[in-house]
C-alpha atoms as a PDB file:
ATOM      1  CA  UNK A   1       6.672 -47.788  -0.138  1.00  0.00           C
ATOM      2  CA  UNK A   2      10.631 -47.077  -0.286  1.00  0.00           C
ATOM      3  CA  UNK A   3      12.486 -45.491   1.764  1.00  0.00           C
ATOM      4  CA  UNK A   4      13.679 -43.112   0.462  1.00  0.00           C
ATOM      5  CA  UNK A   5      16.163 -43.672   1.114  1.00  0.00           C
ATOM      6  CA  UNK A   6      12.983 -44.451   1.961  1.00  0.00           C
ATOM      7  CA  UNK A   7      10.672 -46.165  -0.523  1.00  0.00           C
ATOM      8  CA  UNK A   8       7.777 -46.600   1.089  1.00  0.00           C
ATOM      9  CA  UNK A   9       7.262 -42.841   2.428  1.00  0.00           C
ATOM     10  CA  UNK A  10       4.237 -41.350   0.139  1.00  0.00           C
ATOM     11  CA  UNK A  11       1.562 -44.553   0.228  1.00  0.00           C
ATOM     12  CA  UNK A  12      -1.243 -43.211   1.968  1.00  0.00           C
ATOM     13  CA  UNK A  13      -2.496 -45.873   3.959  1.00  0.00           C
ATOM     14  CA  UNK A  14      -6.284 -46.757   4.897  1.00  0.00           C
ATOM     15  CA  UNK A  15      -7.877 -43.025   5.367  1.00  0.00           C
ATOM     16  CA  UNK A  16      -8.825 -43.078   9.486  1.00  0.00           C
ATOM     17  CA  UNK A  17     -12.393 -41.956   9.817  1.00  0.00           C
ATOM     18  CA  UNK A  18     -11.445 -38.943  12.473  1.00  0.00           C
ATOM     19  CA  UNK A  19      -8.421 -36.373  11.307  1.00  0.00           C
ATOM     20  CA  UNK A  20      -6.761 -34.010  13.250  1.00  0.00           C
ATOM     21  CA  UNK A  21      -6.105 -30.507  12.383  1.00  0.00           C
ATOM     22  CA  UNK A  22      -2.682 -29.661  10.854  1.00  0.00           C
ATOM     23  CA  UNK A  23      -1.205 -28.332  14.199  1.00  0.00           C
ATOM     24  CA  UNK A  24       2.054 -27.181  15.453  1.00  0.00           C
ATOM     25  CA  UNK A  25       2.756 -30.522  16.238  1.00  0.00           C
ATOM     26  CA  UNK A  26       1.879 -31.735  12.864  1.00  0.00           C
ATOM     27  CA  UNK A  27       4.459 -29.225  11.203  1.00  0.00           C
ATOM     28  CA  UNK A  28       6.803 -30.337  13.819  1.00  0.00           C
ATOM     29  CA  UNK A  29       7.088 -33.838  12.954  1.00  0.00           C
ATOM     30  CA  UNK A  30       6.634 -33.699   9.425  1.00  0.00           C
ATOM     31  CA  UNK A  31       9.298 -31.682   9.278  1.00  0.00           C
ATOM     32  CA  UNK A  32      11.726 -33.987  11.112  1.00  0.00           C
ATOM     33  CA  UNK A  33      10.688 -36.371   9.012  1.00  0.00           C
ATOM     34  CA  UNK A  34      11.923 -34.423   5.672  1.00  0.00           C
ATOM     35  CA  UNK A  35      14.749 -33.859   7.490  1.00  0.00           C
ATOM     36  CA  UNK A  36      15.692 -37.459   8.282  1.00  0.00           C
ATOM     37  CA  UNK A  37      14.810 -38.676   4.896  1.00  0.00           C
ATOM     38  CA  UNK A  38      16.892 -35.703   3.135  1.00  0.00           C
ATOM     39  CA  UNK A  39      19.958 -36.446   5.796  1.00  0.00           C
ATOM     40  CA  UNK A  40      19.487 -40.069   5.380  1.00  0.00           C
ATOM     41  CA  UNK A  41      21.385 -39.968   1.671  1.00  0.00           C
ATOM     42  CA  UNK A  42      24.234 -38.141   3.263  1.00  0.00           C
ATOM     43  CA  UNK A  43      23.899 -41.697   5.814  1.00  0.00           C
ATOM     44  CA  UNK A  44      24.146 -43.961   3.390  1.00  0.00           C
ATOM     45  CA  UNK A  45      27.113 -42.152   1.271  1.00  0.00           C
ATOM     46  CA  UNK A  46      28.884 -42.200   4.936  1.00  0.00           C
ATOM     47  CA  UNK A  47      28.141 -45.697   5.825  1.00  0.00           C
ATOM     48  CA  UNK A  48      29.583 -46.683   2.330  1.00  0.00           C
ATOM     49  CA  UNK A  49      32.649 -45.760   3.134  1.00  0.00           C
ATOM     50  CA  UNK A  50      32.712 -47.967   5.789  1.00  0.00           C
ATOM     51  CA  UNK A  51      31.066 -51.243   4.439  1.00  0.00           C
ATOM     52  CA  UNK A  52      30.049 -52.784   1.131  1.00  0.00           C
ATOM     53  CA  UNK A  53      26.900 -51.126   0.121  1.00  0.00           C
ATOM     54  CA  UNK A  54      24.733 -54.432  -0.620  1.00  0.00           C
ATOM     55  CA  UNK A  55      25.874 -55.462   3.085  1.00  0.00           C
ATOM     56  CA  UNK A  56      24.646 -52.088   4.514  1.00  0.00           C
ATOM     57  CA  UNK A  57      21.615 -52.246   2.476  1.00  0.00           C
ATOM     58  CA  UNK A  58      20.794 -55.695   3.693  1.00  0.00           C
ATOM     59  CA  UNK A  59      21.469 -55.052   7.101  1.00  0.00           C
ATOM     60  CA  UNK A  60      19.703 -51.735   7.670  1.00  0.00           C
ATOM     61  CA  UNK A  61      16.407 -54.005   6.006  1.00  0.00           C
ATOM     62  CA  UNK A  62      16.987 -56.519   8.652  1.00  0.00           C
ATOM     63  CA  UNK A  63      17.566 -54.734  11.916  1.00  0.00           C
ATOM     64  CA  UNK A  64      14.687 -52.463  10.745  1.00  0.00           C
ATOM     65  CA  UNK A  65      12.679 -55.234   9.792  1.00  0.00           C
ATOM     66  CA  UNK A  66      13.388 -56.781  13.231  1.00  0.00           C
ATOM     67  CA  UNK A  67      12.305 -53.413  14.887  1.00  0.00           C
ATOM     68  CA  UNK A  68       9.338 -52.839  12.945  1.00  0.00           C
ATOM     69  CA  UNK A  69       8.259 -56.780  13.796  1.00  0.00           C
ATOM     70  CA  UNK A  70       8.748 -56.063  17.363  1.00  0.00           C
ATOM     71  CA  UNK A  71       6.421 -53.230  17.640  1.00  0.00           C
ATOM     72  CA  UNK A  72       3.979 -54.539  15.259  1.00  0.00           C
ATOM     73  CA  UNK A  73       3.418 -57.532  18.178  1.00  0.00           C
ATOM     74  CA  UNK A  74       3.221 -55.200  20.998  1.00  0.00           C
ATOM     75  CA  UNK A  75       0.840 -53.388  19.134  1.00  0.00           C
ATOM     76  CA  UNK A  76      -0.833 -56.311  18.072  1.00  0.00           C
ATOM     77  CA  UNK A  77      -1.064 -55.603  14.354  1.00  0.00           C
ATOM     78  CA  UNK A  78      -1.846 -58.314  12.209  1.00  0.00           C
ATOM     79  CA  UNK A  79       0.240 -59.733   9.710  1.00  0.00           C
ATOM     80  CA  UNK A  80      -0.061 -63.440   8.997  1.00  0.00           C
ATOM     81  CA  UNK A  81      -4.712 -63.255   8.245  1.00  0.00           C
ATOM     82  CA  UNK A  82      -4.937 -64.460   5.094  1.00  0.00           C
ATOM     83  CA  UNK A  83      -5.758 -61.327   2.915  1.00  0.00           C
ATOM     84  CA  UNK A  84      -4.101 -61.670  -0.518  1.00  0.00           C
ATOM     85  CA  UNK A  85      -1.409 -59.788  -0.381  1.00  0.00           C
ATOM     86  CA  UNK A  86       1.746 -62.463  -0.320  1.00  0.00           C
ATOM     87  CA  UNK A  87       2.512 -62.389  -4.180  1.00  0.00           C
ATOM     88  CA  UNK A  88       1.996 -58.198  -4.351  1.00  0.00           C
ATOM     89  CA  UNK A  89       3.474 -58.147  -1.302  1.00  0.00           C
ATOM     90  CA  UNK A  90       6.895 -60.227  -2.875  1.00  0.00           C
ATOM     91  CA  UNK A  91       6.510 -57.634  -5.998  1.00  0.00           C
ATOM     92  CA  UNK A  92       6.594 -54.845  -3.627  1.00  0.00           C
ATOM     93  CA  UNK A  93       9.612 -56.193  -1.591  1.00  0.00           C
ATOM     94  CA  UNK A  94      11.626 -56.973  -5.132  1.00  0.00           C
ATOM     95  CA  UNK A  95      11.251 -53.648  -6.378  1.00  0.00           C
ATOM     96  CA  UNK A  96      11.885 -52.323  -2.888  1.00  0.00           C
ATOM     97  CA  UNK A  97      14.927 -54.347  -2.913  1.00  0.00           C
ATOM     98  CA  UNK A  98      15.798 -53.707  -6.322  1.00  0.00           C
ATOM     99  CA  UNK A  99      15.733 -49.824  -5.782  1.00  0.00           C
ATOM    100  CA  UNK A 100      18.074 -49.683  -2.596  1.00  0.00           C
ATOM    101  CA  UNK A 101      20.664 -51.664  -4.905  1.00  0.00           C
ATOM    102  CA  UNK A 102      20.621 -49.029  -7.092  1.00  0.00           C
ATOM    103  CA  UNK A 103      20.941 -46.411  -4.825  1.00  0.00           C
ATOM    104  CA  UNK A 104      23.382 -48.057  -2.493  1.00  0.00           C
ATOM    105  CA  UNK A 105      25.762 -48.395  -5.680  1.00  0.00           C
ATOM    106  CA  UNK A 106      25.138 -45.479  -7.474  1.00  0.00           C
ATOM    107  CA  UNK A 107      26.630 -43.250  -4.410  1.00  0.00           C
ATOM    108  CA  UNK A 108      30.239 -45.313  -5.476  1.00  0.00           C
ATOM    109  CA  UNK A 109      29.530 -43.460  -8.649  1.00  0.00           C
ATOM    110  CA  UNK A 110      28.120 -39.931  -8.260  1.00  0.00           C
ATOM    111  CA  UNK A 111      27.178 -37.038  -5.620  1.00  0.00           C
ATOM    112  CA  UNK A 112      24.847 -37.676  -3.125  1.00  0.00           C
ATOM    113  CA  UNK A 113      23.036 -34.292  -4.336  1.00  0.00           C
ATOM    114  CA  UNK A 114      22.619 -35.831  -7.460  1.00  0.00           C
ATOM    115  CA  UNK A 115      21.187 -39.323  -6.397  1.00  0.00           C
ATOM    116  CA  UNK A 116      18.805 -37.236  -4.223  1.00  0.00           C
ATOM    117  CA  UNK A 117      17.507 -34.858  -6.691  1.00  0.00           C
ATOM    118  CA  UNK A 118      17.165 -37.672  -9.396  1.00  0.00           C
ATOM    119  CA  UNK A 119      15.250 -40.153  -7.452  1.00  0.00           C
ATOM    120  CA  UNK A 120      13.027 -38.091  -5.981  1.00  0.00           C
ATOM    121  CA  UNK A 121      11.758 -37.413  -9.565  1.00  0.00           C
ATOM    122  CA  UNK A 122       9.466 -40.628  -8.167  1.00  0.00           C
ATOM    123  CA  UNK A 123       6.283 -38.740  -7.679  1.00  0.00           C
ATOM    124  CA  UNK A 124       6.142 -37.944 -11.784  1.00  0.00           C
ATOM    125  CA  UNK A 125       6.706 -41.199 -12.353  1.00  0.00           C
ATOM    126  CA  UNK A 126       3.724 -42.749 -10.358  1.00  0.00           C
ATOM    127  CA  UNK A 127       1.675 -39.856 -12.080  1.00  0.00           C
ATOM    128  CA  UNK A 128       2.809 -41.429 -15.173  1.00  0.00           C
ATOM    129  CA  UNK A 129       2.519 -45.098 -14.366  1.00  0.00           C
ATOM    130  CA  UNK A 130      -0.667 -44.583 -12.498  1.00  0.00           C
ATOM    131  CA  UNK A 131      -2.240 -42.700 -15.689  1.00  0.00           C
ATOM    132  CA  UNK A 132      -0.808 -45.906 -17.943  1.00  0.00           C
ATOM    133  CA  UNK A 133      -1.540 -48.586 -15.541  1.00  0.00           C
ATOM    134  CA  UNK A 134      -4.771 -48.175 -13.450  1.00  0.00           C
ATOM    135  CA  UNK A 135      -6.456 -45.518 -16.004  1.00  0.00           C
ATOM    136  CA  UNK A 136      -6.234 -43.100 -13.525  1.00  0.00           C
ATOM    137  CA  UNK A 137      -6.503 -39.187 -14.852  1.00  0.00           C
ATOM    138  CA  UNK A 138      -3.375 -36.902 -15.509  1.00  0.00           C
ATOM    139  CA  UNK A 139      -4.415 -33.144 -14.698  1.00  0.00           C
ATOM    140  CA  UNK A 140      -2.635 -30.548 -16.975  1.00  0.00           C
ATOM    141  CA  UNK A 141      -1.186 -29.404 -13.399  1.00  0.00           C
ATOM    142  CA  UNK A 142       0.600 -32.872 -12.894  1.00  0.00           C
ATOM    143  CA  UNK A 143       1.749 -32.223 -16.955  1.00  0.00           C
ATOM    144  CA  UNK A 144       3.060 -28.801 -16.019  1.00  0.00           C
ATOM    145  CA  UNK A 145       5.155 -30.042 -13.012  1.00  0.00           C
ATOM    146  CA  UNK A 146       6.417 -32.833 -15.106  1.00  0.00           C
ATOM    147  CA  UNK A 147       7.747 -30.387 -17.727  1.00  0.00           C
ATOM    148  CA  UNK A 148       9.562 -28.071 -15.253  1.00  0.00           C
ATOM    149  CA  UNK A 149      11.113 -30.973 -12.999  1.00  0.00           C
ATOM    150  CA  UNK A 150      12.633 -32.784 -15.595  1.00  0.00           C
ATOM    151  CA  UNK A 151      14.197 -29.501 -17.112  1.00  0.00           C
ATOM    152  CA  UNK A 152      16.156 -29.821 -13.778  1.00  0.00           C
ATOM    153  CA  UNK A 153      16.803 -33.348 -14.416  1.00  0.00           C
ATOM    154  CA  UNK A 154      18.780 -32.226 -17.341  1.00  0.00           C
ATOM    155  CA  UNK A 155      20.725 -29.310 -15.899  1.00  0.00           C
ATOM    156  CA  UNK A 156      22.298 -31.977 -13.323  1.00  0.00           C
ATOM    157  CA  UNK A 157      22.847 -34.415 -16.632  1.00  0.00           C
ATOM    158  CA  UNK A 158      24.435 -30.963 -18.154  1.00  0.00           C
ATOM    159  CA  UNK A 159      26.559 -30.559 -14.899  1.00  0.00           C
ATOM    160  CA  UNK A 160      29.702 -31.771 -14.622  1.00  0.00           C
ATOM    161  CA  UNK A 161      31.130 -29.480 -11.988  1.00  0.00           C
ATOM    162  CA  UNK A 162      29.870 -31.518  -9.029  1.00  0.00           C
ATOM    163  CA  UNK A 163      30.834 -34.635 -10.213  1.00  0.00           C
ATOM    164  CA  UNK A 164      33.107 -37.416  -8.232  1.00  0.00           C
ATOM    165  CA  UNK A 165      34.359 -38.981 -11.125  1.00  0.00           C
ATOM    166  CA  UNK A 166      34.095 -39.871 -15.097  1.00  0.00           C
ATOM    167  CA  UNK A 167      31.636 -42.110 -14.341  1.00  0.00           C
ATOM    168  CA  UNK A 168      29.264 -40.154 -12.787  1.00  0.00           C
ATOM    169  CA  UNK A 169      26.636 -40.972 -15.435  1.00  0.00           C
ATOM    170  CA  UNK A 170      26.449 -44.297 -14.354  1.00  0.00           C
ATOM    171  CA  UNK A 171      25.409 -43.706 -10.909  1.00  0.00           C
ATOM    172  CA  UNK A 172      22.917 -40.465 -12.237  1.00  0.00           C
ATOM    173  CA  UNK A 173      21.186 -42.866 -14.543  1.00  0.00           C
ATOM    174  CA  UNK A 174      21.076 -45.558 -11.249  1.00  0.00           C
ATOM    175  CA  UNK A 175      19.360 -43.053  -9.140  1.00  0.00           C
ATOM    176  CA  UNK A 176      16.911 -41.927 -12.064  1.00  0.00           C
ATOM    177  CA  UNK A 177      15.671 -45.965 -12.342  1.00  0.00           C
ATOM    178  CA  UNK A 178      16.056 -46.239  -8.287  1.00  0.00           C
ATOM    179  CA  UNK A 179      13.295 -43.323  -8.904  1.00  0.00           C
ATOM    180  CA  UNK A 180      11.638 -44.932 -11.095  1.00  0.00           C
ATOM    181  CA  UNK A 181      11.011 -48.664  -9.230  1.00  0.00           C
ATOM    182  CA  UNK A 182      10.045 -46.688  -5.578  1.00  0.00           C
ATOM    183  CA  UNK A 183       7.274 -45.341  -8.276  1.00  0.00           C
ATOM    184  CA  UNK A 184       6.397 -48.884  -9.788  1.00  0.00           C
ATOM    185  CA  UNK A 185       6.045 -50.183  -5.863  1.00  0.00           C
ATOM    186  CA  UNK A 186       3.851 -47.496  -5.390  1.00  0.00           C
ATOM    187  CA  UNK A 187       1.714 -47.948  -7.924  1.00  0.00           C
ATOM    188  CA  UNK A 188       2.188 -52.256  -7.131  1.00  0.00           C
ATOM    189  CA  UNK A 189       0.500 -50.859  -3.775  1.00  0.00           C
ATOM    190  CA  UNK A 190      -2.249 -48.793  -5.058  1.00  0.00           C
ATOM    191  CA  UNK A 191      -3.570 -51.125  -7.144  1.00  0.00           C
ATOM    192  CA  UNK A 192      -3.395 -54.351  -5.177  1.00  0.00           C
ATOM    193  CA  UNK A 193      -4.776 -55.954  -2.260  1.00  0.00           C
ATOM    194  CA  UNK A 194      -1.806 -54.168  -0.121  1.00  0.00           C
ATOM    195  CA  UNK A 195      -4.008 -51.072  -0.192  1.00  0.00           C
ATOM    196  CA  UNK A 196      -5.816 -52.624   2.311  1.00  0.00           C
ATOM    197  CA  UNK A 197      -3.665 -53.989   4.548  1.00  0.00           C
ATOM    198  CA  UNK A 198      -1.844 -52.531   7.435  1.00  0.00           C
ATOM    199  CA  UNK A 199       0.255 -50.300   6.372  1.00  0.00           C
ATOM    200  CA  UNK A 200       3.464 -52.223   9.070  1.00  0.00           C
ATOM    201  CA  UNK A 201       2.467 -55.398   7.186  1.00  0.00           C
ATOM    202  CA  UNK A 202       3.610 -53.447   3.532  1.00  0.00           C
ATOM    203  CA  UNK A 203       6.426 -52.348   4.687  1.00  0.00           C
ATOM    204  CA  UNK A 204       7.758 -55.622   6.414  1.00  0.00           C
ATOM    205  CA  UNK A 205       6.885 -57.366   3.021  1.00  0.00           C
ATOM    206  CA  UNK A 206       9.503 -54.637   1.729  1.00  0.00           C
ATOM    207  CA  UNK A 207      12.245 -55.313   4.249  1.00  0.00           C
ATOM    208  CA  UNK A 208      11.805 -58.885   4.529  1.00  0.00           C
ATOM    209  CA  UNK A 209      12.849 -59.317   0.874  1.00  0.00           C
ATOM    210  CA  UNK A 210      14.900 -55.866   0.469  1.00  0.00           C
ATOM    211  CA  UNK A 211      17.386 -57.393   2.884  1.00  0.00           C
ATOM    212  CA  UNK A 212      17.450 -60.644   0.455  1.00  0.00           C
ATOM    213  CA  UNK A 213      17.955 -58.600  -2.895  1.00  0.00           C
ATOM    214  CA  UNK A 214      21.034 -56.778  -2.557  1.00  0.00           C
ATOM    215  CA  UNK A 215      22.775 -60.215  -1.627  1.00  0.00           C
ATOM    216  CA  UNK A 216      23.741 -61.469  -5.215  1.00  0.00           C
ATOM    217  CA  UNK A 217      25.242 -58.226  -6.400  1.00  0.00           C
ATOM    218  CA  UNK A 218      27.598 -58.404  -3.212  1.00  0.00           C
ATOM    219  CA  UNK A 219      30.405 -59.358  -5.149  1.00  0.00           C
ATOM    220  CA  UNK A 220      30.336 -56.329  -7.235  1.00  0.00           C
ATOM    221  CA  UNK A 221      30.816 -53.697  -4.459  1.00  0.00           C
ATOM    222  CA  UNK A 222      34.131 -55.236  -3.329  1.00  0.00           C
ATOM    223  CA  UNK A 223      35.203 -56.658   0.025  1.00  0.00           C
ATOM    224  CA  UNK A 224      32.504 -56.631   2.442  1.00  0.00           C
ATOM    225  CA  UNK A 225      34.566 -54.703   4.530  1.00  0.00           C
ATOM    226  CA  UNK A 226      36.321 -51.469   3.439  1.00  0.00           C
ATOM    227  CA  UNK A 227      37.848 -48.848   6.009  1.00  0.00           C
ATOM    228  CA  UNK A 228      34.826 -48.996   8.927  1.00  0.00           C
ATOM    229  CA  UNK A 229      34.643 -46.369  11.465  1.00  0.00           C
ATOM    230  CA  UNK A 230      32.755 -44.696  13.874  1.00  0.00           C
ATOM    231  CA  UNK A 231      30.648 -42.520  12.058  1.00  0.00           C
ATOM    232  CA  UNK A 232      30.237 -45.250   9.164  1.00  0.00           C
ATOM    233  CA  UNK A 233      28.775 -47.318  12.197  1.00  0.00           C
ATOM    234  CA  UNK A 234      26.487 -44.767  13.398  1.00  0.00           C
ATOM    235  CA  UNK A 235      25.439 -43.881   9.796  1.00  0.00           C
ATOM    236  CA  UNK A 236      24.224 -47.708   9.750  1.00  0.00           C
ATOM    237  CA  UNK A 237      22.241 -47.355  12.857  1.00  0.00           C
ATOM    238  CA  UNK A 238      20.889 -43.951  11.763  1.00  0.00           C
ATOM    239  CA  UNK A 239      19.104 -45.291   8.521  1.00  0.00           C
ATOM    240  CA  UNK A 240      18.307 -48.774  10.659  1.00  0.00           C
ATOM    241  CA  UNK A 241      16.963 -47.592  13.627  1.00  0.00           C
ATOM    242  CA  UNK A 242      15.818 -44.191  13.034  1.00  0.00           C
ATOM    243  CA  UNK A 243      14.719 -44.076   9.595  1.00  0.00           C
ATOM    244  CA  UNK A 244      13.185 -47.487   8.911  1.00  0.00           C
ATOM    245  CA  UNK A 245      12.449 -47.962  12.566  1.00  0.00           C
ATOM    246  CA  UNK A 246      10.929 -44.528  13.731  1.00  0.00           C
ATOM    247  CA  UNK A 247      10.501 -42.406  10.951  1.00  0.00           C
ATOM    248  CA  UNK A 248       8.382 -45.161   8.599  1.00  0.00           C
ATOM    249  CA  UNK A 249       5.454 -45.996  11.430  1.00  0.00           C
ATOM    250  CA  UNK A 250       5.648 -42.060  12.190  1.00  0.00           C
ATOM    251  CA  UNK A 251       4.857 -41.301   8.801  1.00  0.00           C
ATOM    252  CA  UNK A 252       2.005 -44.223   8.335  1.00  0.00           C
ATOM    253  CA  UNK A 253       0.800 -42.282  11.742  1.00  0.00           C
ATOM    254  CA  UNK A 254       0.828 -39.008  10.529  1.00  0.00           C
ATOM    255  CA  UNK A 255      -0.821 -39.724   7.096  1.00  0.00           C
ATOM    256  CA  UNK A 256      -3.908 -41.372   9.129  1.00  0.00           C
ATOM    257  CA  UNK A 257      -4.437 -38.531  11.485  1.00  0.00           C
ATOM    258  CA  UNK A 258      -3.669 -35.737   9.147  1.00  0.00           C
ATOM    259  CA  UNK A 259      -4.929 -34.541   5.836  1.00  0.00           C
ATOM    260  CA  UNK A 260      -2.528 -36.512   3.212  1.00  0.00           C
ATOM    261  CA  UNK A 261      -2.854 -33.205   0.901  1.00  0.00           C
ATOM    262  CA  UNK A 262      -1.308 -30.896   4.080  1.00  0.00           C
ATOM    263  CA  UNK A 263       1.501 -33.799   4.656  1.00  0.00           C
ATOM    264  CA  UNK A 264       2.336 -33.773   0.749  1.00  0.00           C
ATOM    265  CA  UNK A 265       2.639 -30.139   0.452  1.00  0.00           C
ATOM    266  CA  UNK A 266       6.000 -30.526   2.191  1.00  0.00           C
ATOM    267  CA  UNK A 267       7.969 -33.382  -0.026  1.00  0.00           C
ATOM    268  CA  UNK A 268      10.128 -30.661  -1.546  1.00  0.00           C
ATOM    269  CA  UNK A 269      11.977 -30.180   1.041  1.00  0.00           C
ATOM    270  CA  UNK A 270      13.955 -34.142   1.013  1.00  0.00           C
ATOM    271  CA  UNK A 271      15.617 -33.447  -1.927  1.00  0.00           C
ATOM    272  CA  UNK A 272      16.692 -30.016  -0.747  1.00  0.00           C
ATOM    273  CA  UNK A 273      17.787 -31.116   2.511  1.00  0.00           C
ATOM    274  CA  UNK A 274      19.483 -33.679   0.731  1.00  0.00           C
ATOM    275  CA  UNK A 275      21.526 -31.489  -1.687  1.00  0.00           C
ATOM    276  CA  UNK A 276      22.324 -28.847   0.934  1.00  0.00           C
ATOM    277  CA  UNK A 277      23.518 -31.492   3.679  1.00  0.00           C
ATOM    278  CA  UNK A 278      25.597 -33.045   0.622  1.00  0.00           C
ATOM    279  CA  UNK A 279      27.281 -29.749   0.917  1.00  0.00           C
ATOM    280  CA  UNK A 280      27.834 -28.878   4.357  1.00  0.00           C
ATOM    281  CA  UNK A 281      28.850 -32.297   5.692  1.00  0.00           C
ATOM    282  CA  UNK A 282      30.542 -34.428   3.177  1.00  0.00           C
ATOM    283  CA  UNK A 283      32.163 -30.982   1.501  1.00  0.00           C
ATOM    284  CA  UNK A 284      30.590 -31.766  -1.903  1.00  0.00           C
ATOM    285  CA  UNK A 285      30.992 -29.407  -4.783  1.00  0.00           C
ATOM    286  CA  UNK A 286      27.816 -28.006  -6.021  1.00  0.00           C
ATOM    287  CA  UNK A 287      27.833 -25.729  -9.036  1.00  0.00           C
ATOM    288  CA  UNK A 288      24.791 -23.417  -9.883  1.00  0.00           C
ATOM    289  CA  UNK A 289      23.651 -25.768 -11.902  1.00  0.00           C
ATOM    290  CA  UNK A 290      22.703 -27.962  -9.134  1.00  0.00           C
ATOM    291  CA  UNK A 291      21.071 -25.491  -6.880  1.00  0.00           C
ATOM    292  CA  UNK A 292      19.132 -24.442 -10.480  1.00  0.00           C
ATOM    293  CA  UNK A 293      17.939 -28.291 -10.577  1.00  0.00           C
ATOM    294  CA  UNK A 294      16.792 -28.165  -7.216  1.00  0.00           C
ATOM    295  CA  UNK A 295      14.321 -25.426  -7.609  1.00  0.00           C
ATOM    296  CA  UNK A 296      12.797 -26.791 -10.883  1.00  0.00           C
ATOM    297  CA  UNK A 297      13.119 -30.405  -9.142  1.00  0.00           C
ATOM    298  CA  UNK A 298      11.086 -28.661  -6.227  1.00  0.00           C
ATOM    299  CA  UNK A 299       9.061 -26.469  -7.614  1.00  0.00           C
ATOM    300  CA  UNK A 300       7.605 -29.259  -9.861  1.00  0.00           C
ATOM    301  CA  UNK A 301       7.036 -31.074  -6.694  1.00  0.00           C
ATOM    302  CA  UNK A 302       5.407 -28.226  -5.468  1.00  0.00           C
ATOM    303  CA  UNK A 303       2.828 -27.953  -8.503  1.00  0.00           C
ATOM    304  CA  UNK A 304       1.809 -31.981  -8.980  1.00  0.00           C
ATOM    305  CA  UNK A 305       1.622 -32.482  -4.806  1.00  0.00           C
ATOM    306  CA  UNK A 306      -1.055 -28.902  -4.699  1.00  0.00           C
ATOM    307  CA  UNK A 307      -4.213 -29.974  -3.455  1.00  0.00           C
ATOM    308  CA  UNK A 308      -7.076 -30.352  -5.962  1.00  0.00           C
ATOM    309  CA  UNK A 309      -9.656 -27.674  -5.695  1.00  0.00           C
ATOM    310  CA  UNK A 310     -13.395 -28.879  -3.938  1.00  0.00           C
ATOM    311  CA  UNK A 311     -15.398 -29.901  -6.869  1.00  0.00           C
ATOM    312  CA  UNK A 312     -12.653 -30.489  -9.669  1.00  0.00           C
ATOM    313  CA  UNK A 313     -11.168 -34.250 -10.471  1.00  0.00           C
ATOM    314  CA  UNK A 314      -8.567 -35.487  -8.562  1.00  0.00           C
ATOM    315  CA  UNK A 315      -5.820 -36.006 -10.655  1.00  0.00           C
ATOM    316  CA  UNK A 316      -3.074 -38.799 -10.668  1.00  0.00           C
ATOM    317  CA  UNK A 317      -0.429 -37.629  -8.752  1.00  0.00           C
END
């Protein structure tokens, strides 16, 4: 799970025995959802400005953690039964941890089109680590989507237009290995004993030590403090309380009343939202390049999240 700005958005928790049918309502919400996660980047770029990234990212992992807690005990979902998942669960909540530092400090260094569109290459690489890891098949349709994704990867590499600074680079590649560890917790998940557990419980394992990770590299962002405002401080409550908070359990709700394959068919539209929002609100440049990227990026997406045809293999995706 990672939040993706959200890492722990595409585990599909326990399968519910009863599933509704992918209603208004559904497409509603889901699309919110998108929405938040794409607007979220644009959040965290904001709250940046405001704050030291490692003490946003720490905070946002405990006030959500706090939130998420709360409602776990007045829903009465257990967390401390004894079912083998404390050391996957610390795995989970390092890489979790490990992957918000990244993308905390790689928005000092780059666009937040460009994070967006280059960690939300994650998908390919759980494809790729689940194929490597758990033996689990790679369809020629996950291959195909690979191929035309990371051809956008490398238009934004061959962009320069949009970029903040000389060191853009640095934060690109950041974002690409943010990418790259939301995939590894996935895969952490899917082969564990978290796969079975609540899916609240996987994600408090996540904030409980995301919100402990980002402390040592504090001293690298600068002063804790940097030139705080008002909508730096509602871009911290925004990714806190509405993202972590709301969004998370929505999504863990959604994905056990609706068909997983319907809710996936929709995961190209973060990164777009993302890229376009980086536009319209914080003014950034984006050159055709970019825009190029995001189709490939999205159209890739797209291919390896179609639904398997009734009778085929399900591939690793």
């Amino acid at each position: 799970m990672s939040a993706n700005g959200t890492g722990t958005r595409l585990i599909s928790p326990a399968p519910n025995m009863q599933q509704a049918p992918f209603d208004s309502v559904a497409i509603g919400l889901v699309l919110l959802i998108m929405f938040t996660w794409g607007l979220n980047q644009v959040a965290i770029k904001i709250g940046n400005q405001g704050f030291n990234p490692m003490l946003m990212a720490s905070a946002r992992s405990v006030l959500g953690g706090v939130l998420v807690f709360t409602w776990c005990q007045y829903k009465q979902v257990p967390l401390f039964n004894k079912d083998g998942t404390f050391w996957p669960g610390i795995l989970a909540g390092l890489l979790f941890g490990g992957e918000f530092v990244l993308i905390f400090m790689a928005m000092d260094y780059t666009n937040v089109g460009r994070v967006t569109l280059m960690m939300n290459m994650m998908p390919f690489w759980v494809a790729i680590g689940s194929y490597f890891c758990l033996g689990e098949r790679m369809s020629l349709r996950a291959i195909i989507g690979m191929v035309i994704a990371f051809a956008g990867v490398f238009l934004v590499f061959s962009d320069r237009v949009s970029s903040v600074s000389p060191y853009a680079y640095i934060g690109d590649i950041m974002a690409i290995i943010a990418g790259i560890m939301w995939g590894l917790s996935n895969i952490v998940i899917k082969g564990s004993s978290l796969t079975r557990a609540a899916p609240e419980k996987v994600l408090l394992y996540q904030l409980a030590i995301g919100s402990i990770v980002p402390l040592p590299f504090m001293a690298l962002s600068g002063s804790l403090i940097r030139s705080p405002d008002m909508w730096s401080i509602l871009a911290f409550f925004f990714q806190s309380v509405f993202v972590v908070a709301f969004t998370y359990p929505l999504w863990f709700w959604m994905m056990r009343r609706y068909p997983v394959s319907k809710l996936s068919n929709f995961a190209f539209l973060t990164p777009a939202i993302g890229v376009l929002m980086s536009g319209l609100i914080l003014g950034e440049a984006l050159g055709w390049k970019i825009f190029a990227a995001l189709v490939l990026i999205a159209l890739g997406l797209i291919i390896i999240n179609r639904p398997v045809k009734s009778g085929s293999h399900k591939a690793a995706t």
